[in-house]
Structures are given as C-alpha cells and as structure tokens.
C-alpha atoms as a PDB file:
ATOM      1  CA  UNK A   1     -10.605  -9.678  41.333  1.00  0.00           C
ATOM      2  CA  UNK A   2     -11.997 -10.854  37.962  1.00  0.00           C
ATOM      3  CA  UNK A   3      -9.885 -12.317  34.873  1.00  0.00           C
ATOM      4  CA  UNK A   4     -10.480 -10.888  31.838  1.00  0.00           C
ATOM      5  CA  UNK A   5     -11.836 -12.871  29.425  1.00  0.00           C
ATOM      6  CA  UNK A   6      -9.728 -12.094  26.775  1.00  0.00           C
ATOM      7  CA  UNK A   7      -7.303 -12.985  25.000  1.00  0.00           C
ATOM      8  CA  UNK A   8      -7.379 -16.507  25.572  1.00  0.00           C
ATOM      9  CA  UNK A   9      -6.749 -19.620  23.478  1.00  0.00           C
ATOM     10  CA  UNK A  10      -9.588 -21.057  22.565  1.00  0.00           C
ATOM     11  CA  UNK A  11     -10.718 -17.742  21.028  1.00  0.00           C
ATOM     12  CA  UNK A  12      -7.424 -17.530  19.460  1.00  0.00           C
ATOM     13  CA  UNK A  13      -7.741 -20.568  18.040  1.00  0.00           C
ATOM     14  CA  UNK A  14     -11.489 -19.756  16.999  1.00  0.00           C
ATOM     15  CA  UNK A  15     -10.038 -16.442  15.007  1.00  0.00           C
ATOM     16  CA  UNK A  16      -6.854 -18.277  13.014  1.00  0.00           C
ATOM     17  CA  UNK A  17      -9.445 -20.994  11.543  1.00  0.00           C
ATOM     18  CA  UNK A  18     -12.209 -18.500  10.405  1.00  0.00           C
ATOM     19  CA  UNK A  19      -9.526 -16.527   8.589  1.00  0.00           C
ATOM     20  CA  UNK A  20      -8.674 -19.161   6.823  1.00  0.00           C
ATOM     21  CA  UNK A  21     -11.844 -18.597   4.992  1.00  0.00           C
ATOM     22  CA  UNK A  22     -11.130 -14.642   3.818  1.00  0.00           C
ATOM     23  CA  UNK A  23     -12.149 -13.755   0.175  1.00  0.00           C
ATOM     24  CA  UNK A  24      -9.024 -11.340   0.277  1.00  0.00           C
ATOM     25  CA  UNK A  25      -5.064 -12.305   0.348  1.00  0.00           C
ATOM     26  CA  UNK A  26      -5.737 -16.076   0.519  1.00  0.00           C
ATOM     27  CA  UNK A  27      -1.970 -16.662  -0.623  1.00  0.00           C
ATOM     28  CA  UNK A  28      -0.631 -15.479   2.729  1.00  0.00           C
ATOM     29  CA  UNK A  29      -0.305 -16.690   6.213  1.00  0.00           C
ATOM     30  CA  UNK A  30      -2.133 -14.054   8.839  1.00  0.00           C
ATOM     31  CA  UNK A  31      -0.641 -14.236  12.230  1.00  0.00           C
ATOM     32  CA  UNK A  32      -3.351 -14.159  15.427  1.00  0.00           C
ATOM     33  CA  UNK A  33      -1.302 -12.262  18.399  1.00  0.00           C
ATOM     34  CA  UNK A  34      -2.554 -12.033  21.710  1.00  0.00           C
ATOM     35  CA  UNK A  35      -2.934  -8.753  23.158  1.00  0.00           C
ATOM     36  CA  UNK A  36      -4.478  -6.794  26.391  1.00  0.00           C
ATOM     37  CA  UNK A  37      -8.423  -7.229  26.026  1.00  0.00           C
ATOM     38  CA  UNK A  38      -8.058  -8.919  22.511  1.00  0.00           C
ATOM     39  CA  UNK A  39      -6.308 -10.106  19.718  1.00  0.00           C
ATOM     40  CA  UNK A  40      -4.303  -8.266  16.480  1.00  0.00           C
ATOM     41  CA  UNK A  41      -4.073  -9.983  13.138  1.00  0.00           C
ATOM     42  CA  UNK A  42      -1.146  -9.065  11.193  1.00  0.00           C
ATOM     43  CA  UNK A  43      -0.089 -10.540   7.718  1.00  0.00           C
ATOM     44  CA  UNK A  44       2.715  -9.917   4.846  1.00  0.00           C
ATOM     45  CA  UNK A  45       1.891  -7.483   2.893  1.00  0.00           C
ATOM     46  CA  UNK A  46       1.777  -9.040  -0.737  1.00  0.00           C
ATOM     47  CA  UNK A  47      -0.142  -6.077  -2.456  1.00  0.00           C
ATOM     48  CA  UNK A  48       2.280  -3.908  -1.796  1.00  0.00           C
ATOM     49  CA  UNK A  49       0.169  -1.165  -1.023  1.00  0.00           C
ATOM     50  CA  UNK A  50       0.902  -0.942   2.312  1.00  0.00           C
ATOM     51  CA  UNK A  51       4.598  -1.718   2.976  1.00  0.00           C
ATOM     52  CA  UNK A  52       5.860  -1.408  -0.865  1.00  0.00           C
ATOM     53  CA  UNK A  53       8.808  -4.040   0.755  1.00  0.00           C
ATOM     54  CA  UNK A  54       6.287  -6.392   1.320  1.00  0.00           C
ATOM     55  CA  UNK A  55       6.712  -5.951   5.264  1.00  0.00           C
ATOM     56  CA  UNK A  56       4.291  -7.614   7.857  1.00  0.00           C
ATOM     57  CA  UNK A  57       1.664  -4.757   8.507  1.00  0.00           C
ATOM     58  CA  UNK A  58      -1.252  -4.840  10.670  1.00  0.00           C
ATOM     59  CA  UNK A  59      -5.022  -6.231   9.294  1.00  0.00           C
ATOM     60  CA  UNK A  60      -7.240  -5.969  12.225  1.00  0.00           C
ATOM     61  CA  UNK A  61      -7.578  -5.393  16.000  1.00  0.00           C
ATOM     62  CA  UNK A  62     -11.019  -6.962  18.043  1.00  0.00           C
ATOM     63  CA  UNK A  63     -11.263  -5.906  21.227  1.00  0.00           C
ATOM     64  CA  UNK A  64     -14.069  -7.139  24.001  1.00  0.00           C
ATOM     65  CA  UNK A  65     -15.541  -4.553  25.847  1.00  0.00           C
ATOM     66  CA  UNK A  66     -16.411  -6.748  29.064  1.00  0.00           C
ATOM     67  CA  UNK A  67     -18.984  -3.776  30.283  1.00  0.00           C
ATOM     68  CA  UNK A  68     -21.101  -3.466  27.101  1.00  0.00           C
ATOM     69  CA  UNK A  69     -20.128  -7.163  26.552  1.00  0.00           C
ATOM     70  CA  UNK A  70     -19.526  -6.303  22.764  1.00  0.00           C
ATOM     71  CA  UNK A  71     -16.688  -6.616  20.291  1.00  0.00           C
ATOM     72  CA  UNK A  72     -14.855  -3.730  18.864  1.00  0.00           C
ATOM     73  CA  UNK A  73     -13.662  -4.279  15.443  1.00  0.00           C
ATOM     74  CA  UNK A  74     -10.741  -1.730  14.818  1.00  0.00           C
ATOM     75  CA  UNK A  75      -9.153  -1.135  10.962  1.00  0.00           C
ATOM     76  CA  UNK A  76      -5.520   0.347  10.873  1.00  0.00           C
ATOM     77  CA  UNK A  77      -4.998   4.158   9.304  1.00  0.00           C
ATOM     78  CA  UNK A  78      -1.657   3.053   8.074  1.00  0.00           C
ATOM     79  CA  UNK A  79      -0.871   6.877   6.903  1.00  0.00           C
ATOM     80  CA  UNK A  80      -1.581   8.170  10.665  1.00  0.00           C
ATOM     81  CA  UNK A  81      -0.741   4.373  11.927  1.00  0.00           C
ATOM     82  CA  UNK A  82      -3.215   4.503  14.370  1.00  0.00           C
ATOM     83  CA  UNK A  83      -5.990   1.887  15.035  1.00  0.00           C
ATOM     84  CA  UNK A  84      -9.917   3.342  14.009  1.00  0.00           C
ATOM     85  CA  UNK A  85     -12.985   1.985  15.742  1.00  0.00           C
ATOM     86  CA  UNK A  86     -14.370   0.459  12.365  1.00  0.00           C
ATOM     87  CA  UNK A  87     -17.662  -1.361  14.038  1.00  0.00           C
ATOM     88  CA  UNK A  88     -19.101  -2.862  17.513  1.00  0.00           C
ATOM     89  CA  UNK A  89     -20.735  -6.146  17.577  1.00  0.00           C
ATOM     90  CA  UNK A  90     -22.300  -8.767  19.868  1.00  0.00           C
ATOM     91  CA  UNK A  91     -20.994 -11.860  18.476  1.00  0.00           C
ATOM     92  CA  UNK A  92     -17.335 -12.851  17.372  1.00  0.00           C
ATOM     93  CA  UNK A  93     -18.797 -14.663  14.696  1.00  0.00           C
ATOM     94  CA  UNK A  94     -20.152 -11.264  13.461  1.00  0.00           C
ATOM     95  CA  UNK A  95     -16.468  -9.426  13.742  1.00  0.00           C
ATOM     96  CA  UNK A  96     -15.352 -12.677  12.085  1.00  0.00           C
ATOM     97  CA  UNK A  97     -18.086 -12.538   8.953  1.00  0.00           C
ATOM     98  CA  UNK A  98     -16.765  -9.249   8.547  1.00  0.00           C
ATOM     99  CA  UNK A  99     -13.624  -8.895   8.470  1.00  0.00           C
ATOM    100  CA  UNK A 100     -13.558 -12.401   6.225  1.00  0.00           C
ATOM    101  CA  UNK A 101     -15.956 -10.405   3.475  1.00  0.00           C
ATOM    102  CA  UNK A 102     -14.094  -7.054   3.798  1.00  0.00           C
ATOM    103  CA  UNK A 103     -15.385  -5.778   0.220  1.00  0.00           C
ATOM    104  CA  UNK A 104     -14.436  -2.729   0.818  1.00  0.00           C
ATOM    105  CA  UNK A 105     -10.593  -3.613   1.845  1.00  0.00           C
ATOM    106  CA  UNK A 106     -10.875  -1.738   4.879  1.00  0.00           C
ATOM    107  CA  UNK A 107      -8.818  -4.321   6.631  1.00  0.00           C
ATOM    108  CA  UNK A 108      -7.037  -6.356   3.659  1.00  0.00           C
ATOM    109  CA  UNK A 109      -5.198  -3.894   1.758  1.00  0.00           C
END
C-alpha cells in the first residue's frame, strides 16, 4: 500500500512561508491546515466582503493529484460555498506564484 504524499510537513511548511509574500491582505495571519490529499488556507476576513463580521473564511484549497502528478488549485464560491477547480499545475511553486499575485482576487477577497 502506498502513502500519499500529501499533506505533509515540509510542504506545509513550504506553503505558510511563501504566503508570507502575498500582494493581497498582508495585515493578516493565513492559517495552512492539513487536509486529505492537500492543504486549505484560511484567513480573517478583514475586507469584510466575505464574512461582513470579519469571520475566518476560506482563501484557497491545492490538492495533488498523485496520477496526473499535478496540483489543483481550487478558489472558494462563497455564495454557493463550494470549492471551484480554479487551475492545474506541475509545480507548487507555480500554485504558490499564483495564488501570492491573485490580481484578480479570486482567492483574497
């Protein structure tokens, strides 16, 4: 039986320091969570627009697909609250430079 490969810490770890680098919502403290194939980043929600109590919403789920050996980059549809496939890479790094840019707030809202 094989181990997935994900989550795991050093990854983890990986994720929480590149965020640290995001162009959007630099005031706020993003949380890295593990979770089944991945990892979920949730943060306050300072803007507002979101969670208009300033709640802790969701920012991003990356998932590794172990058979294409790719990462899925999901955003969250906060009005449906489900999770949308936003973009499928081969690197982390590339989720990463991504999500970090995000100048379209797909993820930071």
């Amino acid at each position: 039986m094989r181990l997935p490969a994900h989550p795991n810490d050093l990854d983890k770890k990986r994720i929480e320091r590149a965020i640290k680098a995001r162009k959007r919502y630099r005031y706020v403290t993003p949380r890295v969570l593990a979770t089944q194939g991945g990892y979920r980043i949730e943060s306050a929600c300072c803007s507002r627009n979101i969670d208009p109590e300033g709640g802790v919403v969701d920012i991003a789920l990356l998932l590794f697909d172990a058979d294409e050996g790719a990462w899925q980059l999901f955003r969250k549809n906060h009005g449906t609250r489900l999770w949308e496939l936003d973009s499928t890479h081969d690197r982390l790094k590339e989720v990463l430079d991504l999500l970090n840019d995000d100048s379209e707030r797909k993820f930071w809202q």
